[in-house]
C-alpha atoms as a PDB file:
ATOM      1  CA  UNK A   1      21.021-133.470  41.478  1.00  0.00           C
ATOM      2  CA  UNK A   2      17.456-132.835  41.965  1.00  0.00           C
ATOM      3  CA  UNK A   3      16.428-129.651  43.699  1.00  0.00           C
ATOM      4  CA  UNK A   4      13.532-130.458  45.972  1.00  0.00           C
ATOM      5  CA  UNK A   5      10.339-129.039  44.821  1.00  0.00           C
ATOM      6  CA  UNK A   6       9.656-126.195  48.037  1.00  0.00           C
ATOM      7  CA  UNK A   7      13.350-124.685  46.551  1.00  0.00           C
ATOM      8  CA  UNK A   8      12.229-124.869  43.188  1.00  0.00           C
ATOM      9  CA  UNK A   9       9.103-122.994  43.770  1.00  0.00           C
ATOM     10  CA  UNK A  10      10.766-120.511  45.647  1.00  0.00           C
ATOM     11  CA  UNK A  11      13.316-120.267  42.954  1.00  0.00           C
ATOM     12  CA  UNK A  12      10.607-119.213  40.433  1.00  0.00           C
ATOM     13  CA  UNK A  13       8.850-117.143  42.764  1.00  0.00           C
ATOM     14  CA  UNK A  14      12.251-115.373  43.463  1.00  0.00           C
ATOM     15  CA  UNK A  15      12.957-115.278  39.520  1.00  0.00           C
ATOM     16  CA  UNK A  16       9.217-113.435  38.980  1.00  0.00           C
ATOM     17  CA  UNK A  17       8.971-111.063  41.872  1.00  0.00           C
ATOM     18  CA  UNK A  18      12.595-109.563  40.139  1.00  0.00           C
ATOM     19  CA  UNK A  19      10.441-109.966  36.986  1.00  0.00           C
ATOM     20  CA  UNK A  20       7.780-107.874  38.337  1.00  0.00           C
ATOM     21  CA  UNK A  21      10.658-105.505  40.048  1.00  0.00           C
ATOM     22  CA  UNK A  22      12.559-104.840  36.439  1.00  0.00           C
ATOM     23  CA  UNK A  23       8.768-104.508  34.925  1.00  0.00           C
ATOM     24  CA  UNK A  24       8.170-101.736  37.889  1.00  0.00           C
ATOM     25  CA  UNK A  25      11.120-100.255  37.803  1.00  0.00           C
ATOM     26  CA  UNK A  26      10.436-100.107  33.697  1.00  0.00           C
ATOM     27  CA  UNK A  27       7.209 -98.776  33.870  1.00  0.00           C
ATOM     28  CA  UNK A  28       8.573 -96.032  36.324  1.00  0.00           C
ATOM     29  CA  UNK A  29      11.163 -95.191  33.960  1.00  0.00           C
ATOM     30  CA  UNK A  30       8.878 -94.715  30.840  1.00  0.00           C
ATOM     31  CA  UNK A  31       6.717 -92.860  33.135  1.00  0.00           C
ATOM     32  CA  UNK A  32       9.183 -90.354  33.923  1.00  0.00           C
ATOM     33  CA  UNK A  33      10.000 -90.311  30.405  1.00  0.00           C
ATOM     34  CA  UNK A  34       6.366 -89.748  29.153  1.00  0.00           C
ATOM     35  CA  UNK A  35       6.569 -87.352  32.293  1.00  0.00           C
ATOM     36  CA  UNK A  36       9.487 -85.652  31.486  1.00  0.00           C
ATOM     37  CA  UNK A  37       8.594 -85.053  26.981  1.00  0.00           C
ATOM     38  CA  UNK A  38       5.196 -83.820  28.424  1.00  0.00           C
ATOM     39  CA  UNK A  39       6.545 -80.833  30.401  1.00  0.00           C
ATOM     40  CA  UNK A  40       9.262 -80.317  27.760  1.00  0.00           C
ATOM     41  CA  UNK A  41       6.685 -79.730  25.191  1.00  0.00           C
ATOM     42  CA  UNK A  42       4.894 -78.022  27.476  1.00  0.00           C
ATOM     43  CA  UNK A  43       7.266 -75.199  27.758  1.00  0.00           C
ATOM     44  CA  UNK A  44       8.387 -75.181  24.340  1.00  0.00           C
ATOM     45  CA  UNK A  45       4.945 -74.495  23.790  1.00  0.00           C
ATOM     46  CA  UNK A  46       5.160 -71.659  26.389  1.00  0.00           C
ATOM     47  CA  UNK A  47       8.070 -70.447  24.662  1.00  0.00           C
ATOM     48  CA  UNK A  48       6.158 -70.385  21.365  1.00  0.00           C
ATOM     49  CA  UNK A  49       4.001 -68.331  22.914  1.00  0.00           C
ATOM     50  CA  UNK A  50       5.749 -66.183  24.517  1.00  0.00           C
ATOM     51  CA  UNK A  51       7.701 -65.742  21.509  1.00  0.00           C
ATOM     52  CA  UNK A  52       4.846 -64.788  19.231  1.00  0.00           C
ATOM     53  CA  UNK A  53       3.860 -62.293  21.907  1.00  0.00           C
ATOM     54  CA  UNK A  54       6.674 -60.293  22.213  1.00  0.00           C
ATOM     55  CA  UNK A  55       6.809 -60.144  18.114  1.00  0.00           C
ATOM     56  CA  UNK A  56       3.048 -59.112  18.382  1.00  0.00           C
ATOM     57  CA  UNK A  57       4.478 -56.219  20.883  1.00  0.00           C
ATOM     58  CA  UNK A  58       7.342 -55.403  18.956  1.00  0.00           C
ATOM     59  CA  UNK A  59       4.919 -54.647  16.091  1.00  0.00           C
ATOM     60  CA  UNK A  60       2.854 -53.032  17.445  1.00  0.00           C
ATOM     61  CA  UNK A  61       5.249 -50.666  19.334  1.00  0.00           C
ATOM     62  CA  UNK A  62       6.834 -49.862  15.797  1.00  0.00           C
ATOM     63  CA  UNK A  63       3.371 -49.066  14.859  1.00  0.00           C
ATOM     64  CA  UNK A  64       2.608 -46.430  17.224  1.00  0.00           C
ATOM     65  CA  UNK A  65       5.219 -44.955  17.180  1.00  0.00           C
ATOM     66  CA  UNK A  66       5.114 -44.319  13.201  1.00  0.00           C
ATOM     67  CA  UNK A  67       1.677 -43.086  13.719  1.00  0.00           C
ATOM     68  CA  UNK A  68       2.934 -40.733  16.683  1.00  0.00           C
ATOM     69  CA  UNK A  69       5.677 -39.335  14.221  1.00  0.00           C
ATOM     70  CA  UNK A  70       2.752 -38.856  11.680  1.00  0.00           C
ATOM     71  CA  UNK A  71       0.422 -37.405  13.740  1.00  0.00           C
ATOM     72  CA  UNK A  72       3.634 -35.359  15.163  1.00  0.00           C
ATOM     73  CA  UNK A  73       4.370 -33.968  11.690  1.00  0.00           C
ATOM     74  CA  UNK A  74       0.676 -33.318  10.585  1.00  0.00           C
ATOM     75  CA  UNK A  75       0.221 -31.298  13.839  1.00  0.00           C
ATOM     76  CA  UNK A  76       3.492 -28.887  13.348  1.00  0.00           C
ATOM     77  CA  UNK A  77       2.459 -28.694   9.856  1.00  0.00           C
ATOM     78  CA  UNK A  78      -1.243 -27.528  10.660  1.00  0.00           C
ATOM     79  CA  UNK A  79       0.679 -24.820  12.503  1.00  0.00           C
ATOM     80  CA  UNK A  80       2.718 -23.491  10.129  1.00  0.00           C
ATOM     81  CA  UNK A  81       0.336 -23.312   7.132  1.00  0.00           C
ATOM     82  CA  UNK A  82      -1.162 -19.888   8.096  1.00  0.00           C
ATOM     83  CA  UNK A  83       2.626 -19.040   7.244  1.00  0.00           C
ATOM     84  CA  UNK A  84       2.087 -20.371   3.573  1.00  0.00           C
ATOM     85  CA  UNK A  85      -1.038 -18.862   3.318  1.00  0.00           C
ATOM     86  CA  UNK A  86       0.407 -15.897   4.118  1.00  0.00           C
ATOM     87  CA  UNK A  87       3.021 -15.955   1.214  1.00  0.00           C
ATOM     88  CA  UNK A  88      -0.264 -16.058  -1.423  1.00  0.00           C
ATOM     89  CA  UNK A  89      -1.964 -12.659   0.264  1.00  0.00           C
ATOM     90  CA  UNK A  90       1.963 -11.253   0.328  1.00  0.00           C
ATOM     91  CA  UNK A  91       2.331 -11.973  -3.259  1.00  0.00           C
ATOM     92  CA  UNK A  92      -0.922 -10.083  -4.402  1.00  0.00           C
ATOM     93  CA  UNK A  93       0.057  -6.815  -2.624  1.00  0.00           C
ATOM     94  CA  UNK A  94       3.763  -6.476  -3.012  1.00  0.00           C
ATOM     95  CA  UNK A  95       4.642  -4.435  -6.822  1.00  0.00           C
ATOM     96  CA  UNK A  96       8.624  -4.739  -6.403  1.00  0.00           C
ATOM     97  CA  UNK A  97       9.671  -7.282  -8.716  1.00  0.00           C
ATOM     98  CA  UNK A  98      12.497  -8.190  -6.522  1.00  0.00           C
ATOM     99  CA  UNK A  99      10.496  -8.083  -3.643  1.00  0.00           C
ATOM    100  CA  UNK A 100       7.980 -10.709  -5.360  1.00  0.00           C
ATOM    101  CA  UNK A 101      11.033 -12.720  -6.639  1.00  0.00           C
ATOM    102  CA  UNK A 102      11.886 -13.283  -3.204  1.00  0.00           C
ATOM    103  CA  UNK A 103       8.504 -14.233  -2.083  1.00  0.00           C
ATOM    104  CA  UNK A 104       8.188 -16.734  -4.620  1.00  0.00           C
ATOM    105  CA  UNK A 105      11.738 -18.126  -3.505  1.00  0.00           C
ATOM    106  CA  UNK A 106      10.716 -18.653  -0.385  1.00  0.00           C
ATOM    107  CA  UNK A 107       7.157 -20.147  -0.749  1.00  0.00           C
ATOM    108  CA  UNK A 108       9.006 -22.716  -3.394  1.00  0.00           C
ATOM    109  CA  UNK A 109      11.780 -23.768  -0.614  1.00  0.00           C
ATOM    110  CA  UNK A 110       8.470 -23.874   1.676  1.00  0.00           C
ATOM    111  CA  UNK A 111       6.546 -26.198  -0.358  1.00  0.00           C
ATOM    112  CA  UNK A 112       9.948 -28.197  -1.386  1.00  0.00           C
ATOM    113  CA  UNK A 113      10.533 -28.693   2.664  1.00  0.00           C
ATOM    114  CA  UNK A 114       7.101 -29.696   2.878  1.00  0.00           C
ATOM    115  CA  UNK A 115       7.274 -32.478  -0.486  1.00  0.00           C
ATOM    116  CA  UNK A 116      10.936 -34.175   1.817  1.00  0.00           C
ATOM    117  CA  UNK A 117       8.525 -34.953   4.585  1.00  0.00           C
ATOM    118  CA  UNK A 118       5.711 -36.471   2.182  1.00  0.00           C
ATOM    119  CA  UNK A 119       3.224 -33.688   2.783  1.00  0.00           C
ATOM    120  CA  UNK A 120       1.627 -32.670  -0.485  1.00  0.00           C
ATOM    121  CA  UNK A 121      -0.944 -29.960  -1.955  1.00  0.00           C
ATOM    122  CA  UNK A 122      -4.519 -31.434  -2.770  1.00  0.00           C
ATOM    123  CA  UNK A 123      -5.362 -30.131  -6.361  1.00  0.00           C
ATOM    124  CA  UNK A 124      -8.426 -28.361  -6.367  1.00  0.00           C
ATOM    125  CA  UNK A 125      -8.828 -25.957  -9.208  1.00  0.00           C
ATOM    126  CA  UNK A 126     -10.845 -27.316 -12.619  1.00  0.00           C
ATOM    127  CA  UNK A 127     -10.854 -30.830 -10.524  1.00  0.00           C
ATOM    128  CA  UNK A 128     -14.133 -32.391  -9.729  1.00  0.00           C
ATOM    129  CA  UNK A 129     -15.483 -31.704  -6.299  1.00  0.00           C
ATOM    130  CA  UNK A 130     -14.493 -34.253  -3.811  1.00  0.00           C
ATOM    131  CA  UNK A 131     -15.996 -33.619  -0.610  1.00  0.00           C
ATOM    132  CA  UNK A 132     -13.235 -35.688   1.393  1.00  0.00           C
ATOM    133  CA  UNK A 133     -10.823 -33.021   0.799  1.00  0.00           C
ATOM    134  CA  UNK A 134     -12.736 -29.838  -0.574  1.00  0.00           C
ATOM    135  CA  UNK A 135     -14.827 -27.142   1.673  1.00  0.00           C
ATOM    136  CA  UNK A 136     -17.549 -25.740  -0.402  1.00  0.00           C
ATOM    137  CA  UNK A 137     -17.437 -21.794   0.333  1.00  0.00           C
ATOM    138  CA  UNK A 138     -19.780 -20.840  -2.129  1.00  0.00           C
ATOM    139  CA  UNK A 139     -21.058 -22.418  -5.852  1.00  0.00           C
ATOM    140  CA  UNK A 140     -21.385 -20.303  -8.579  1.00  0.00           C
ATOM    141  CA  UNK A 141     -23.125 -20.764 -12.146  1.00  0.00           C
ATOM    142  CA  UNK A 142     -20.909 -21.236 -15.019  1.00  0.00           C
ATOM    143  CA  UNK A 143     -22.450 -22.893 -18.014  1.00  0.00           C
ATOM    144  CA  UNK A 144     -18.996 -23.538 -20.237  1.00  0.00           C
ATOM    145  CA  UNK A 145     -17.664 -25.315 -17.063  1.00  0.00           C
ATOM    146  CA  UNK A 146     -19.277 -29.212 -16.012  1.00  0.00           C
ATOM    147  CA  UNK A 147     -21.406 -29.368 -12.810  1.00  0.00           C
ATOM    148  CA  UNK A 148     -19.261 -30.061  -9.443  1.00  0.00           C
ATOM    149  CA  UNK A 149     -15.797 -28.533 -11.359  1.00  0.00           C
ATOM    150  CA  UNK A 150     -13.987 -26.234  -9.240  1.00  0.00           C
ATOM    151  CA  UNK A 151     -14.107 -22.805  -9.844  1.00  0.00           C
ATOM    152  CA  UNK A 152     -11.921 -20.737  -7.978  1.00  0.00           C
ATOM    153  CA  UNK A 153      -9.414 -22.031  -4.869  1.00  0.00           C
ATOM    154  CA  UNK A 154      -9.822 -19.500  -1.659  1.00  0.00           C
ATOM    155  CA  UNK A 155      -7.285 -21.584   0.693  1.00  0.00           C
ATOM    156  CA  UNK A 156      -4.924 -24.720  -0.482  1.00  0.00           C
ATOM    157  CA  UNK A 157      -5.506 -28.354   0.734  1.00  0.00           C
ATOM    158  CA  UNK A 158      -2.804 -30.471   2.470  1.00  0.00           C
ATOM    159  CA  UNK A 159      -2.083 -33.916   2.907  1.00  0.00           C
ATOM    160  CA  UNK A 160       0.159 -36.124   4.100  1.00  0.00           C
ATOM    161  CA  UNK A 161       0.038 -39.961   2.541  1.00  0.00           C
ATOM    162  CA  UNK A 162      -4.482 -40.922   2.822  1.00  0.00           C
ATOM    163  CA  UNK A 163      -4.409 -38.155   6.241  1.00  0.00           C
ATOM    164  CA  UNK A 164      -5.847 -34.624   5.293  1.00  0.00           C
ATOM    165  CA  UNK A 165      -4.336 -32.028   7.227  1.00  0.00           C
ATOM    166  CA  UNK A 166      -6.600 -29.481   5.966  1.00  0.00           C
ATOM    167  CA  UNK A 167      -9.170 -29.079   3.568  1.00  0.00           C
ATOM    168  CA  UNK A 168      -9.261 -26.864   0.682  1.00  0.00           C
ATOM    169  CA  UNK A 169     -11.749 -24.173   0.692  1.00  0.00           C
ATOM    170  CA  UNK A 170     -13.220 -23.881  -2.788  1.00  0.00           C
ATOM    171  CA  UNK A 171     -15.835 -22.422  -4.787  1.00  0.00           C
ATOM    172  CA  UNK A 172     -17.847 -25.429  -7.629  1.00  0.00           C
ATOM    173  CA  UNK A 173     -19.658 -24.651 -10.540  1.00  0.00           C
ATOM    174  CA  UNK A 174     -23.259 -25.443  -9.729  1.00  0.00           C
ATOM    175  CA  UNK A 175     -25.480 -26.145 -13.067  1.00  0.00           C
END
């Protein structure tokens, strides 16, 4: 049976527009596709980001808040060194042996309450003069000693990790 040639055509015709639907219809698809892995990435990236962020944050926050305990403890302990200081001018006046045996017990639990929070005394005395953390009060002229050694403490040093709390005032050799 021959099919007459107008049917035919139309036939093919028929057969290519459903061609060209399926290809639409395809192209659609792996449009919404390419859409769709686009905005997924998209947000995953946002994610990343957001991520990293909040871990910057996080960080930081335990940062400041170490460095406001610090600064906390350096500040109460700025405070209470005139009490220390007071212990050395106690110890030069007081003759009772028990009296001074006392003293020195409590200047030694001082200092030992002060080493548990990681405050420590800057050395000074026969050192070489360091002017980050040593006051010059006076000089003096010493020819057995070096030039810049320190002579004689007046008032201890403190400090607590690279932070000094307070300076000690000293008196150098000065050739």
């Amino acid at each position: 049976m021959s099919i007459p040639v107008d049917e035919e055509k139309k036939q093919n015709t028929t057969q290519e527009e459903t061609k060209e639907e399926k290809t639409e219809e395809q192209v659609q698809d792996e449009t919404t596709k390419t859409n769709d892995k686009a905005l997924a990435e998209e947000y995953l990236n946002l994610a990343r980001v957001i991520q990293a962020d909040f871990d910057n944050y996080r960080r930081r926050s335990i940062e400041q808040i170490e460095r406001a305990r610090q600064d906390g403890i350096a500040t109460t302990v700025e405070l209470m060194l005139p009490s220390l200081d007071a212990f050395k001018k106690a110890k030069e006046n007081i003759k009772d042996k028990n009296t001074l045996d006392g003293i020195n017990m409590l200047e030694k639990a001082f200092n030992a309450s002060l080493e548990k929070i990681g405050v420590e005394k800057i050395e000074a005395l026969g050192k070489q003069l360091d002017p980050n953390v040593h006051n010059v009060l006076a000089v003096a002229k010493n020819e057995e000693k070096e030039d810049g050694i320190i002579l004689e403490e007046y008032q201890a040093g403190y400090k607590m990790k690279d932070k000094v709390i307070r300076c000690s005032q000293v008196l150098v050799n000065k050739l």
